[in-house]
N, C-alpha and C. Protein backbone atom coordinates (compact mmCIF):
# COMPACT_ATOMS: atom_id res chain seq x y z
N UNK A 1 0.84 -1.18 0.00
CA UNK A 1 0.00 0.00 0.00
C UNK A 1 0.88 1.24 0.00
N UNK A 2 0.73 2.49 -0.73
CA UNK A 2 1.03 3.39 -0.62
C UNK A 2 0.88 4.80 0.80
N UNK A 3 1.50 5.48 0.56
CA UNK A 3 1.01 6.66 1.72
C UNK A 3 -0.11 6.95 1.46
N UNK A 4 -0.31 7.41 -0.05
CA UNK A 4 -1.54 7.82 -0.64
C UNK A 4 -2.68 7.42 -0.05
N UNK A 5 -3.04 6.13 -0.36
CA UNK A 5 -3.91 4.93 0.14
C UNK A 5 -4.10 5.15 1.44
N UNK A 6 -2.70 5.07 2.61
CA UNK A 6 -3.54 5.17 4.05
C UNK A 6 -4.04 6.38 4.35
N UNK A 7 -3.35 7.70 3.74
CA UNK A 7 -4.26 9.29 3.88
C UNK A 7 -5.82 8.59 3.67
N UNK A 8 -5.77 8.30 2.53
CA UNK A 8 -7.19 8.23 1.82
C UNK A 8 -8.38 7.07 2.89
N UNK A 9 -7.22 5.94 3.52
CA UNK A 9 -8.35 5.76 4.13
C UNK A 9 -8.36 6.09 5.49
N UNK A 10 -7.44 6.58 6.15
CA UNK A 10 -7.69 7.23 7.05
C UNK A 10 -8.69 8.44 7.27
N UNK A 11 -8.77 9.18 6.00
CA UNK A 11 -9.78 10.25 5.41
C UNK A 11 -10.93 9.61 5.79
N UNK A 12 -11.25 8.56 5.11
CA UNK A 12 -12.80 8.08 5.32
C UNK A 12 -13.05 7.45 6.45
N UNK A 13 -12.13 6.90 7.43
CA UNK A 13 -12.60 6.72 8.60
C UNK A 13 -12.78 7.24 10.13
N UNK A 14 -12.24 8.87 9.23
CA UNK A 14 -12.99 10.30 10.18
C UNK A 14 -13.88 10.31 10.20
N UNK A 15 -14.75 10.28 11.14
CA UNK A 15 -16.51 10.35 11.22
C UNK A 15 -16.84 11.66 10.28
N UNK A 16 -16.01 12.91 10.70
CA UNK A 16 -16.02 14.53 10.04
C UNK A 16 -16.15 14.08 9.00
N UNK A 17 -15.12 13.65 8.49
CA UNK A 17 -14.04 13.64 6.98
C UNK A 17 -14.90 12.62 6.32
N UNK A 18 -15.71 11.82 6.73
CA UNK A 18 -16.65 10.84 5.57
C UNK A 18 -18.08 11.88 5.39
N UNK A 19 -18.14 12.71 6.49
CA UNK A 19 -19.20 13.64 6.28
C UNK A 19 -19.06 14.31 4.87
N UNK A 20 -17.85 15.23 4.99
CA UNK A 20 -16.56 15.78 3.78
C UNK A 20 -17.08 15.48 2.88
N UNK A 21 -16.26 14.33 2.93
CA UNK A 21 -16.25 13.79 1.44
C UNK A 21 -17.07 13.23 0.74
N UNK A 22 -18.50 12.92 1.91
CA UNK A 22 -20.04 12.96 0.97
C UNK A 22 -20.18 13.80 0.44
N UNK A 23 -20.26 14.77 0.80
CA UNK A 23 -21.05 16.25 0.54
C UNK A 23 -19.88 16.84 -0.59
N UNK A 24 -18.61 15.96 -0.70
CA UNK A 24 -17.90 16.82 -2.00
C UNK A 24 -18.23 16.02 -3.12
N UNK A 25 -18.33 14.63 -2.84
CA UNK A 25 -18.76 13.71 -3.79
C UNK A 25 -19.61 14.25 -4.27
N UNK A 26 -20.97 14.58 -3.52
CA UNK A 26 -22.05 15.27 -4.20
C UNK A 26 -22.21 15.96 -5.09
N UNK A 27 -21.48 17.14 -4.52
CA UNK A 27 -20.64 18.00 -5.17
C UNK A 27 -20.25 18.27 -6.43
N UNK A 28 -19.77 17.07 -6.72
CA UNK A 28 -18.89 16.94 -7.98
C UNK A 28 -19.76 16.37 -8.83
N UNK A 29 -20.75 15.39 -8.24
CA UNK A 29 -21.83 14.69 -9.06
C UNK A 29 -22.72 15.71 -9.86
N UNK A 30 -23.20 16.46 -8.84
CA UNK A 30 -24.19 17.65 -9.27
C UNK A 30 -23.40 19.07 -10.27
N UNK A 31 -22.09 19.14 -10.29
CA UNK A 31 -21.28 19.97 -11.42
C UNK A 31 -21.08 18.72 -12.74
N UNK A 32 -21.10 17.95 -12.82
CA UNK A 32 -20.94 17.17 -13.45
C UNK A 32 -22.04 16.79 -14.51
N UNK A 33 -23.26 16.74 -13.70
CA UNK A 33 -24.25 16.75 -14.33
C UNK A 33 -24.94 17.22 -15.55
N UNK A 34 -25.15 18.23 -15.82
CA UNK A 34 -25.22 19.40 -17.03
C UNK A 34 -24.17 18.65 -17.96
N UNK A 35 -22.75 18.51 -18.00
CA UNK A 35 -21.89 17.60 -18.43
C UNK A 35 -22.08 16.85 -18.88
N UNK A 36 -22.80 15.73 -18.14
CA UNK A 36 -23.04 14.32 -19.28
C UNK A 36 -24.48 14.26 -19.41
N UNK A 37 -25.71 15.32 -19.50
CA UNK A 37 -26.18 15.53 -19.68
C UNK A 37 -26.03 15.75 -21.50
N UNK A 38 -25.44 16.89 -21.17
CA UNK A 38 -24.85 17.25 -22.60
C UNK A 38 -24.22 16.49 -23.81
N UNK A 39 -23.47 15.71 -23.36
CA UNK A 39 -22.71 14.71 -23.87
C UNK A 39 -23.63 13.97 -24.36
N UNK A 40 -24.64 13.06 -23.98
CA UNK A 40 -26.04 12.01 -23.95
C UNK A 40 -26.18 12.96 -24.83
N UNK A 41 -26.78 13.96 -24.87
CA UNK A 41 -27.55 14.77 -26.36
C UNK A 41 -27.19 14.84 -27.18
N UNK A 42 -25.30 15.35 -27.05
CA UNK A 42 -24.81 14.96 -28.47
C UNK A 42 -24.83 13.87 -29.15
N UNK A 43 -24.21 12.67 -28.12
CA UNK A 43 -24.61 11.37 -28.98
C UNK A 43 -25.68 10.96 -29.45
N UNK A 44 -26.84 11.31 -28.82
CA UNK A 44 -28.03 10.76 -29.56
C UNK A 44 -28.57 11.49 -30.88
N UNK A 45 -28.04 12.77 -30.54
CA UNK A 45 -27.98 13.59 -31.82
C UNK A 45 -27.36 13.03 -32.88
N UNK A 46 -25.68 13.16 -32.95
CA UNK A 46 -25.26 12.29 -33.79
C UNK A 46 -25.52 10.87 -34.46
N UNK A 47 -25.66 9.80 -33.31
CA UNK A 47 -25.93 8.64 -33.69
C UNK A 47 -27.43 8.61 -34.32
N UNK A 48 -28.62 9.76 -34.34
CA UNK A 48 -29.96 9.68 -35.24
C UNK A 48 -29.25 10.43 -36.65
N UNK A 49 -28.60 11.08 -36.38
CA UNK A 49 -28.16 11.60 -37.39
C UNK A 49 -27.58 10.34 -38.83
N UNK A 50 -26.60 9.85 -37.99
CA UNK A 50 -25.84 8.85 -38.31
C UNK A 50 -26.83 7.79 -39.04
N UNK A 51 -27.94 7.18 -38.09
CA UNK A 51 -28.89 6.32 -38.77
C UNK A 51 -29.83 7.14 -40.00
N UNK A 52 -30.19 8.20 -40.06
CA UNK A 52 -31.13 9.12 -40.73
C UNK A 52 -30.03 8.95 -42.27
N UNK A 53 -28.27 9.38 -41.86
CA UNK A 53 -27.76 8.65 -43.42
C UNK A 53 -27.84 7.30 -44.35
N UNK A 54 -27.94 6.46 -43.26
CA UNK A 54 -27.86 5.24 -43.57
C UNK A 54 -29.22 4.69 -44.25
N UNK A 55 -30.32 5.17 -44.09
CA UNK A 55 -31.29 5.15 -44.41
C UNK A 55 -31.60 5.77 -45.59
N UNK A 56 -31.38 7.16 -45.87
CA UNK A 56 -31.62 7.62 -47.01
C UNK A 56 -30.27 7.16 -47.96
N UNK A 57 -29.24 6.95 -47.91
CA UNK A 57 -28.51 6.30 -48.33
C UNK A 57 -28.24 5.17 -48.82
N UNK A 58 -28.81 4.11 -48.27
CA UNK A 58 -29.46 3.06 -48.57
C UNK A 58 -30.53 2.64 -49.62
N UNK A 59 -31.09 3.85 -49.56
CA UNK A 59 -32.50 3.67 -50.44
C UNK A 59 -32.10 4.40 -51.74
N UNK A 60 -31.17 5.40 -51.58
CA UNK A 60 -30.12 5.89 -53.01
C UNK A 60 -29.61 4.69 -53.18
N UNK A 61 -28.62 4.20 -52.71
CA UNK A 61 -27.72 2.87 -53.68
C UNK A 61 -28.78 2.44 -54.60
N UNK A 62 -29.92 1.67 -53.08
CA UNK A 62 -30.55 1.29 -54.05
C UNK A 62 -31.71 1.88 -55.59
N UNK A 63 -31.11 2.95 -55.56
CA UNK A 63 -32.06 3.21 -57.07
C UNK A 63 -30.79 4.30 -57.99
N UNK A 64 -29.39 4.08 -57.48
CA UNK A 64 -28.54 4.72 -58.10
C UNK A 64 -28.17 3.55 -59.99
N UNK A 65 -27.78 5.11 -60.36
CA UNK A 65 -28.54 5.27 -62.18
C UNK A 65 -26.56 4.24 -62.80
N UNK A 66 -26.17 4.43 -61.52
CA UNK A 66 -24.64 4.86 -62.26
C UNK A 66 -23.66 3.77 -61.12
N UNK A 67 -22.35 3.38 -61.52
CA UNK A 67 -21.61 3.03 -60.53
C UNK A 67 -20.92 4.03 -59.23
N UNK A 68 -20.76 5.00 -60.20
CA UNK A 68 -20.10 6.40 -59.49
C UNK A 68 -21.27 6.64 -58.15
N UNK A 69 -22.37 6.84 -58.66
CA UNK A 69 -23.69 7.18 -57.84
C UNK A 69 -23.83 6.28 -56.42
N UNK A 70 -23.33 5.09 -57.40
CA UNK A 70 -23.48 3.52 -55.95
C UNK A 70 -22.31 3.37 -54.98
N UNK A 71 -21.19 3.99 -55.31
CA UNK A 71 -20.17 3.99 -54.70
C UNK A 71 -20.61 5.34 -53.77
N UNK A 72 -20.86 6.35 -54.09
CA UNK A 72 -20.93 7.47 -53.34
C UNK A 72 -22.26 7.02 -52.18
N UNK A 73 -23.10 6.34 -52.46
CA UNK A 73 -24.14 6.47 -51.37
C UNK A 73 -23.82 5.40 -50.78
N UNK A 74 -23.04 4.10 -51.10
CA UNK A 74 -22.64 3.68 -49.93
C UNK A 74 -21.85 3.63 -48.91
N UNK A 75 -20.83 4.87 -49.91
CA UNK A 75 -19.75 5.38 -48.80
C UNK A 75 -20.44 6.02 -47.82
N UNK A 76 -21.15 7.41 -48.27
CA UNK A 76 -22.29 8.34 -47.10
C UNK A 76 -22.66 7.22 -46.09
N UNK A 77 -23.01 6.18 -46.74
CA UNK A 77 -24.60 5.06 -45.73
C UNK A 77 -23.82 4.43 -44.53
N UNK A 78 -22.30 4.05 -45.22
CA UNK A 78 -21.02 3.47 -44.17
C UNK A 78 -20.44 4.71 -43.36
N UNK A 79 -20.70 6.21 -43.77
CA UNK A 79 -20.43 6.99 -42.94
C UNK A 79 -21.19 7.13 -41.51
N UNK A 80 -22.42 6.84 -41.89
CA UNK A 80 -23.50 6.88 -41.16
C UNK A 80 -23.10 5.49 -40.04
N UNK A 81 -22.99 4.56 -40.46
CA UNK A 81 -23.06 3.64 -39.68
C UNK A 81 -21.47 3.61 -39.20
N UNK A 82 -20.54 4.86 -39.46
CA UNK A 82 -18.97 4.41 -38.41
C UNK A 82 -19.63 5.34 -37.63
N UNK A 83 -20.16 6.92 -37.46
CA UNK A 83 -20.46 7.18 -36.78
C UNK A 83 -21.08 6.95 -35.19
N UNK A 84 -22.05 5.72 -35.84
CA UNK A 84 -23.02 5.54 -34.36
C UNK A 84 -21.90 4.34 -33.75
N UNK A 85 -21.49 3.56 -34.53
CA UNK A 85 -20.36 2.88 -33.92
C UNK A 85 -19.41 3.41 -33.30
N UNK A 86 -18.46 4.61 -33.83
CA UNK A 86 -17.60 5.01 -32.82
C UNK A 86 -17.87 5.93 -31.73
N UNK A 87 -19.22 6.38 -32.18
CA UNK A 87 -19.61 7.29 -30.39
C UNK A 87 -19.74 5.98 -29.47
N UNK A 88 -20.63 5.11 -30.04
CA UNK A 88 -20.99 4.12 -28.90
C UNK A 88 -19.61 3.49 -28.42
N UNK A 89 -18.63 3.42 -29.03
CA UNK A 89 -17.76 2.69 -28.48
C UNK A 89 -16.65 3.32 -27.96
N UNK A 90 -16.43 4.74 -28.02
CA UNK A 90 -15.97 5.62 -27.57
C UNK A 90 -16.06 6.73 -26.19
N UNK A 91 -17.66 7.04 -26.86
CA UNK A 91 -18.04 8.14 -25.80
C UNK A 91 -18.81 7.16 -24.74
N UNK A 92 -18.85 6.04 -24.27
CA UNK A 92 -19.63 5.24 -23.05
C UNK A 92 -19.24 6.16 -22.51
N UNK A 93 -20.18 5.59 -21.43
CA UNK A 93 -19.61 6.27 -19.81
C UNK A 93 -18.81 4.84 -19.22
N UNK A 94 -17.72 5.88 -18.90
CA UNK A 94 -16.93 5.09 -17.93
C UNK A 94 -17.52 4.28 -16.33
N UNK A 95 -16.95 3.63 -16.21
CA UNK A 95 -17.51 2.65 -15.02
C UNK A 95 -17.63 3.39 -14.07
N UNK A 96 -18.65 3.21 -13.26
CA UNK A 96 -19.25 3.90 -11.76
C UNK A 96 -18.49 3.70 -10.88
N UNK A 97 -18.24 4.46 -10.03
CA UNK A 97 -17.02 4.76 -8.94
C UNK A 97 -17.74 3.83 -8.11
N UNK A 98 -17.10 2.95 -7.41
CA UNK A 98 -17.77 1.60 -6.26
C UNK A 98 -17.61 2.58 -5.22
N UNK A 99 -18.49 2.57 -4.06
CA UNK A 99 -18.76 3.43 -2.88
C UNK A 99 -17.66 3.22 -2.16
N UNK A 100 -17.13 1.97 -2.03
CA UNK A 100 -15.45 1.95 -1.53
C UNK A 100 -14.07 2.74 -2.27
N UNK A 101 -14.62 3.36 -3.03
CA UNK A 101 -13.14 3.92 -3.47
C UNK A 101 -12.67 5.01 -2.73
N UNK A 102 -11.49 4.88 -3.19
CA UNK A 102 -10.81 6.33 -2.16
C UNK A 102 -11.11 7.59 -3.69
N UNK A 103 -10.84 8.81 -2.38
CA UNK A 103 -10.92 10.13 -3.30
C UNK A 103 -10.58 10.08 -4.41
N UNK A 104 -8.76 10.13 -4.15
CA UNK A 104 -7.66 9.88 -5.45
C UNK A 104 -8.66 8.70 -6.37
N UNK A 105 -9.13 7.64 -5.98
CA UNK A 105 -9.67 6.64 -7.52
C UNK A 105 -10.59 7.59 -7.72
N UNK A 106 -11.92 7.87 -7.34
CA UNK A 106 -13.08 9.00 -7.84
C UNK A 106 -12.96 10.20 -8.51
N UNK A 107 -11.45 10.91 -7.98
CA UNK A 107 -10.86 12.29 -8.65
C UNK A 107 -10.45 11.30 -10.38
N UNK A 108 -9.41 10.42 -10.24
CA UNK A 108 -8.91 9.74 -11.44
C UNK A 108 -10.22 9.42 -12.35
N UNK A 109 -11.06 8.84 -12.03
CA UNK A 109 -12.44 8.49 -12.63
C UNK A 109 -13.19 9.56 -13.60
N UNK A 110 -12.94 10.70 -12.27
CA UNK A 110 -13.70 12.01 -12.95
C UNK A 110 -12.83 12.99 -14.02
N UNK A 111 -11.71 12.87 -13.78
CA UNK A 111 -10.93 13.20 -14.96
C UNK A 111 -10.74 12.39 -16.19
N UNK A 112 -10.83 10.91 -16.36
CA UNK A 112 -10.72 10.50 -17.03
C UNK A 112 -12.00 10.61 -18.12
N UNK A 113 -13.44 11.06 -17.12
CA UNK A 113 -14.32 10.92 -17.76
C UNK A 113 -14.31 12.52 -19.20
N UNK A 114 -13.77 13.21 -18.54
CA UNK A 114 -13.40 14.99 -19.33
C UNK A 114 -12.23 14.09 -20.17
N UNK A 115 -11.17 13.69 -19.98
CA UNK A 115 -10.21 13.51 -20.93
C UNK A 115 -10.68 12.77 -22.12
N UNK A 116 -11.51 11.82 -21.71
CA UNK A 116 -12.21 11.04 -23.10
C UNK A 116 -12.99 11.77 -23.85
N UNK A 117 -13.68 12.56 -23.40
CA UNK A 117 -14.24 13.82 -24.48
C UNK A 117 -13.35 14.95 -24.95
N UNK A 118 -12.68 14.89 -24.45
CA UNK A 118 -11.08 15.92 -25.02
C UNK A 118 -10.77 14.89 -26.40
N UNK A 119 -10.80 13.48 -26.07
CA UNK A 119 -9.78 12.66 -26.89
C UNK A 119 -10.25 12.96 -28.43
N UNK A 120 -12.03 12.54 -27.96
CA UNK A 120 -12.76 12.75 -29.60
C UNK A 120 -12.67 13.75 -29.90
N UNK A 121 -12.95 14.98 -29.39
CA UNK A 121 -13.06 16.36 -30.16
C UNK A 121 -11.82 16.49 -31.09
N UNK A 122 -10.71 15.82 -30.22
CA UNK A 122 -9.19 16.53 -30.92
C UNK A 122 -9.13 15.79 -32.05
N UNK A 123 -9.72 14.01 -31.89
CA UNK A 123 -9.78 12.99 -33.38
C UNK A 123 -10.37 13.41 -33.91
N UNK A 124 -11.65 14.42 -34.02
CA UNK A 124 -13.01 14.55 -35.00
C UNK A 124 -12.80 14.69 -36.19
N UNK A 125 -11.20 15.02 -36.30
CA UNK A 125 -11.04 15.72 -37.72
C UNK A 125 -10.71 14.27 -38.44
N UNK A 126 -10.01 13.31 -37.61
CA UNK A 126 -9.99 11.81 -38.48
C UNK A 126 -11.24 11.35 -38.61
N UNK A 127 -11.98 10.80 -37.60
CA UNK A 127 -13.34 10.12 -37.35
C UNK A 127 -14.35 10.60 -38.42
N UNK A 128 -14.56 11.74 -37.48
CA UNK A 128 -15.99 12.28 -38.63
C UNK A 128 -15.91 13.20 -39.51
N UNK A 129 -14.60 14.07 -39.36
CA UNK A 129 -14.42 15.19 -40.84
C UNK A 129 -14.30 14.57 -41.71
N UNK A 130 -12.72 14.17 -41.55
CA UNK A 130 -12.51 12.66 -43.26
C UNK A 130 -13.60 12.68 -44.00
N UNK A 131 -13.91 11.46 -43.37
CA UNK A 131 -15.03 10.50 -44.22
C UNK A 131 -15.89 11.54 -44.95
N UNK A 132 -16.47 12.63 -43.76
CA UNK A 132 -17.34 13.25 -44.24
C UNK A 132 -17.22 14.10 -45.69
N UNK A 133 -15.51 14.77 -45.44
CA UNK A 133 -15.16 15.48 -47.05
C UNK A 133 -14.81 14.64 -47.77
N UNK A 134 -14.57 13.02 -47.58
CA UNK A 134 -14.12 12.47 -48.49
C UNK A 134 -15.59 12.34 -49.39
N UNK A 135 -16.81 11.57 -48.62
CA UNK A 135 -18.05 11.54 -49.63
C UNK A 135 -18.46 12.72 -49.99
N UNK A 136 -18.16 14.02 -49.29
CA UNK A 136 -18.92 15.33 -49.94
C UNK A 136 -17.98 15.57 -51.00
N UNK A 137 -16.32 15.26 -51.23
CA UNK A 137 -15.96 15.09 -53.14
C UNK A 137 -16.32 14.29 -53.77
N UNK A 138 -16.74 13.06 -53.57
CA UNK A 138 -17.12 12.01 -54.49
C UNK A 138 -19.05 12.33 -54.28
N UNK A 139 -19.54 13.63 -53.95
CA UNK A 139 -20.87 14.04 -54.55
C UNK A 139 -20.19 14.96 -55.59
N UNK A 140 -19.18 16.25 -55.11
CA UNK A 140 -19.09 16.82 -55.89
C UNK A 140 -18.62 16.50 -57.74
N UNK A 141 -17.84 15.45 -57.18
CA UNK A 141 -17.22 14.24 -58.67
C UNK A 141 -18.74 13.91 -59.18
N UNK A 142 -19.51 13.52 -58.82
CA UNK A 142 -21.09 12.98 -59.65
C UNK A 142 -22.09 13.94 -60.22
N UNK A 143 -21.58 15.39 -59.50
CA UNK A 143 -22.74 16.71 -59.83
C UNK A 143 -21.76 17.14 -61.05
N UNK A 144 -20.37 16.82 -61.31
CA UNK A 144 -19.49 17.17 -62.09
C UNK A 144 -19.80 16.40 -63.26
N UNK A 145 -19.81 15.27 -63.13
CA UNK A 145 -19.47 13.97 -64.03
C UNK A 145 -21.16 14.26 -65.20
N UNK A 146 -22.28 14.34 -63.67
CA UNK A 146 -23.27 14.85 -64.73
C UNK A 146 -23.84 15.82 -65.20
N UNK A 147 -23.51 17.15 -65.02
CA UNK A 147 -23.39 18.43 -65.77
C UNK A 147 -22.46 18.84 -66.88
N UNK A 148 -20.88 18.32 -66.42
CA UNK A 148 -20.06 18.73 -67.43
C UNK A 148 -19.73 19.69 -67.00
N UNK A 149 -19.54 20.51 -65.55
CA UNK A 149 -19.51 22.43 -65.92
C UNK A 149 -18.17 22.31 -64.45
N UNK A 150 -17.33 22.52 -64.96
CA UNK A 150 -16.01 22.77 -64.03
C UNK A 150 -15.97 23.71 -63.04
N UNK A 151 -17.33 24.54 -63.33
CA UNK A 151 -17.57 25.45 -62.15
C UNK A 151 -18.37 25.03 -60.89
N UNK A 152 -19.24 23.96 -61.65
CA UNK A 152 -19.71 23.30 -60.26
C UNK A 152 -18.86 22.20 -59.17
N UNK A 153 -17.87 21.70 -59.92
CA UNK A 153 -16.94 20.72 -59.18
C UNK A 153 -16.13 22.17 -58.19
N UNK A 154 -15.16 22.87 -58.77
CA UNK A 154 -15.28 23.97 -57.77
C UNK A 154 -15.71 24.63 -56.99
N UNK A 155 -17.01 24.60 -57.04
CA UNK A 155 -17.86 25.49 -55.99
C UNK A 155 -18.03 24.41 -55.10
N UNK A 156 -19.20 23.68 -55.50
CA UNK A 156 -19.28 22.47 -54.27
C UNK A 156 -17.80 21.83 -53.89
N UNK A 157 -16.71 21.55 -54.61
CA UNK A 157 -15.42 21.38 -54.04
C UNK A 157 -15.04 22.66 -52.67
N UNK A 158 -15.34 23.59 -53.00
CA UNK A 158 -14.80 24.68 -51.60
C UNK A 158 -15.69 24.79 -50.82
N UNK A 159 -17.40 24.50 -51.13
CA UNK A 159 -18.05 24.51 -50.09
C UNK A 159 -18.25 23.81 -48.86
N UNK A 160 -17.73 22.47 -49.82
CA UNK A 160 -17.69 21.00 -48.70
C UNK A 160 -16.34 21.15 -48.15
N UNK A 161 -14.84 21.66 -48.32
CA UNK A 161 -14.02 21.84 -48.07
C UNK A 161 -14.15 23.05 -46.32
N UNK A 162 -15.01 23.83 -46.62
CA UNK A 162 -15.21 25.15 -46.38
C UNK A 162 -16.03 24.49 -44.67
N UNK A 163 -16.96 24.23 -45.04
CA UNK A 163 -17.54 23.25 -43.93
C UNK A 163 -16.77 22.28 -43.61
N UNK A 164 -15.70 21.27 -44.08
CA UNK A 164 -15.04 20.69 -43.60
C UNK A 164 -14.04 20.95 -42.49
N UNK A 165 -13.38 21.97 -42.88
CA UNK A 165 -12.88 22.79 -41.95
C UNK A 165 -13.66 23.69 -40.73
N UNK A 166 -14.27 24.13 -41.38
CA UNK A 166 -15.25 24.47 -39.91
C UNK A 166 -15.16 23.83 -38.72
N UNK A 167 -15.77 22.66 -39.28
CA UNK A 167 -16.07 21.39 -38.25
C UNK A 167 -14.71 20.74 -37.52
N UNK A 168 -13.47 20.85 -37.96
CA UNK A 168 -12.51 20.91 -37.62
C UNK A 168 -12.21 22.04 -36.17
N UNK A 169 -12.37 23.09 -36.76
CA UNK A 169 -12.02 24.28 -35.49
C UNK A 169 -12.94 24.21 -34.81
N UNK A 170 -14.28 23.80 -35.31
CA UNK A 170 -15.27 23.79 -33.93
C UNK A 170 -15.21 23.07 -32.67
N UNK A 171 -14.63 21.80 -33.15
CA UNK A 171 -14.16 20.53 -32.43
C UNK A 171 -13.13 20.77 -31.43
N UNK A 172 -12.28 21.17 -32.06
CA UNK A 172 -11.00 21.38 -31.73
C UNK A 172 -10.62 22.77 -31.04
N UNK A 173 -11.01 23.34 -31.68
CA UNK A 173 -11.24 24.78 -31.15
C UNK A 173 -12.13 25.18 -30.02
N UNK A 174 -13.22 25.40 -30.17
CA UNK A 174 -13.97 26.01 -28.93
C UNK A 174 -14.60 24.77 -28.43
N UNK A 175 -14.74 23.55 -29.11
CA UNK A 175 -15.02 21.99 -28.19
C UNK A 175 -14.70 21.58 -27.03
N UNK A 176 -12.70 21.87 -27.51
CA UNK A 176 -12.12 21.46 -26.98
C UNK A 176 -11.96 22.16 -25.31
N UNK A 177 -12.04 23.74 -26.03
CA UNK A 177 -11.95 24.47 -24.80
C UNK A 177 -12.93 24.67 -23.44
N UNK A 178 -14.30 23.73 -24.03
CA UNK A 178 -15.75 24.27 -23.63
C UNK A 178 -15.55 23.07 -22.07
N UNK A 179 -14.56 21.95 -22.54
CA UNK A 179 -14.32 20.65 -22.04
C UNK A 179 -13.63 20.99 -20.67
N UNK A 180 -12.17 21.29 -21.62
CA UNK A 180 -10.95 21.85 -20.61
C UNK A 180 -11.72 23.31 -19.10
N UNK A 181 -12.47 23.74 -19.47
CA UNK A 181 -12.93 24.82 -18.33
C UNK A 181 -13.62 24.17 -17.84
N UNK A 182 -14.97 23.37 -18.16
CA UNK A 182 -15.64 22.48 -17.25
C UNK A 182 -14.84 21.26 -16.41
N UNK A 183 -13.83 21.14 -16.75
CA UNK A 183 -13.16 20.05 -15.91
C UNK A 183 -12.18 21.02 -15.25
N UNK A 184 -11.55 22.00 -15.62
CA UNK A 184 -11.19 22.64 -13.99
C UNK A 184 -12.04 23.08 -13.04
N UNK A 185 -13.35 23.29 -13.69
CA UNK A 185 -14.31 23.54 -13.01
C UNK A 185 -14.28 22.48 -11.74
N UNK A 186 -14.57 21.07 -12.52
CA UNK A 186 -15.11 20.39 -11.45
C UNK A 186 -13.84 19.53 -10.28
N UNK A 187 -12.50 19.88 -11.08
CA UNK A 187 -11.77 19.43 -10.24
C UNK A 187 -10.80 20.32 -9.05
N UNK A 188 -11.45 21.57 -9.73
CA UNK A 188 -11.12 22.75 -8.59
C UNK A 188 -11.95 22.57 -7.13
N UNK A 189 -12.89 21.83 -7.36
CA UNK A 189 -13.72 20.82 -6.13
C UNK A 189 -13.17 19.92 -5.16
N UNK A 190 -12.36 19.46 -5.69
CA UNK A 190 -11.44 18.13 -5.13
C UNK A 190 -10.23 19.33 -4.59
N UNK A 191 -10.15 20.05 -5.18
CA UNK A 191 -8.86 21.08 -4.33
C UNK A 191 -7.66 20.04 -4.42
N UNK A 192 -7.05 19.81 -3.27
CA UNK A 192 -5.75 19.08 -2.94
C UNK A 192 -5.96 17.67 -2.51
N UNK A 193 -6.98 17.39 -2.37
CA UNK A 193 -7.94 16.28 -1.70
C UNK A 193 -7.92 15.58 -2.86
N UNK A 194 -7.79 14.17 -2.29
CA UNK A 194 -7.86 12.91 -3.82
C UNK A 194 -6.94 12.92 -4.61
N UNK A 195 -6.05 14.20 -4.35
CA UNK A 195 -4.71 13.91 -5.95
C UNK A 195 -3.70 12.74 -5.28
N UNK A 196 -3.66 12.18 -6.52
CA UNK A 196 -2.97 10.80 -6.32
C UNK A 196 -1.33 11.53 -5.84
């Protein structure tokens, strides 16, 4: 056993200090909240999103005129379906803190739970930008292929580019940051208490 460990359980077997550290637990539960509140919305957002491609996508392959056409909607339809796969297998919630843990495991828990949403925002640009500009050129290649007009492969080329990037800095940019303040938020709670 570490020092760590006997602080920690010496902590909890202060009559005071288990008072404490209910009421910070709480604490942290109830800042937290709004948090994965939020999180749950995005995913379910995304992952209907995700199925809503796969569906209309699906029902394009099936009545696409062209090979070009069939390749593009089943790339979109497989976009749709990495999506709900990698939130689900990504963004879970991490395992429930057992009522026996010490601070330090519950503080580790609760950071880990902010760092895993740090992790995706910063991947988004592999995960879900990619794919996403890769099928929004292979639409723009088919609006090209059947007009003929080099001005439309350009335009929709910078528009989907244009939004591609967006979605990049949004993620990454003010996502990332929206994350990082809510988790000093909630670990400015724990103070000095629980750090391993």
């Amino acid at each position: 056993m570490n020092p760590n460990d006997d602080l920690s359980e010496l902590w909890r077997s202060q009559p005071e200090h288990a008072a404490d550290t209910a009421a910070l637990l709480r604490e942290v539960q109830r800042r937290m909240g709004p948090f994965e509140r939020c999180i749950r919305r995005r995913d379910l957002r995304e992952q209907a999103a995700g199925a809503l491609l796969v569906v209309i996508f699906a029902w394009l392959a099936f009545h696409a005129h062209s090979a070009w056409s069939l390749a593009t909607d089943v790339w979109l339809g497989a976009y749709g379906l990495w999506i709900i796969y990698y939130l689900r297998r990504h963004s879970r919630a991490l395992r429930e803190a057992s009522p026996e843990c010490s601070l330090a495991e519950y503080r580790a828990l609760v950071l880990e739970r902010y760092q895993q949403q740090i992790r995706i925002l910063r991947r988004a640009k592999y995960w879900y930008v990619a794919p996403f500009w890769i099928g929004m050129m292979m639409v723009s290649w088919a609006a090209y292929r059947g007009t003929g007009s080099l001005a439309v492969l350009v335009v929709d080329g910078l528009a989907f580019s244009a939004t591609a990037a967006v979605l990049c800095w949004v993620n990454e940019g003010p996502g990332v940051r929206k994350v990082q303040q809510k988790l000093h938020e909630v670990m400015a709670v724990f103070g000095n208490e629980g750090e391993a």
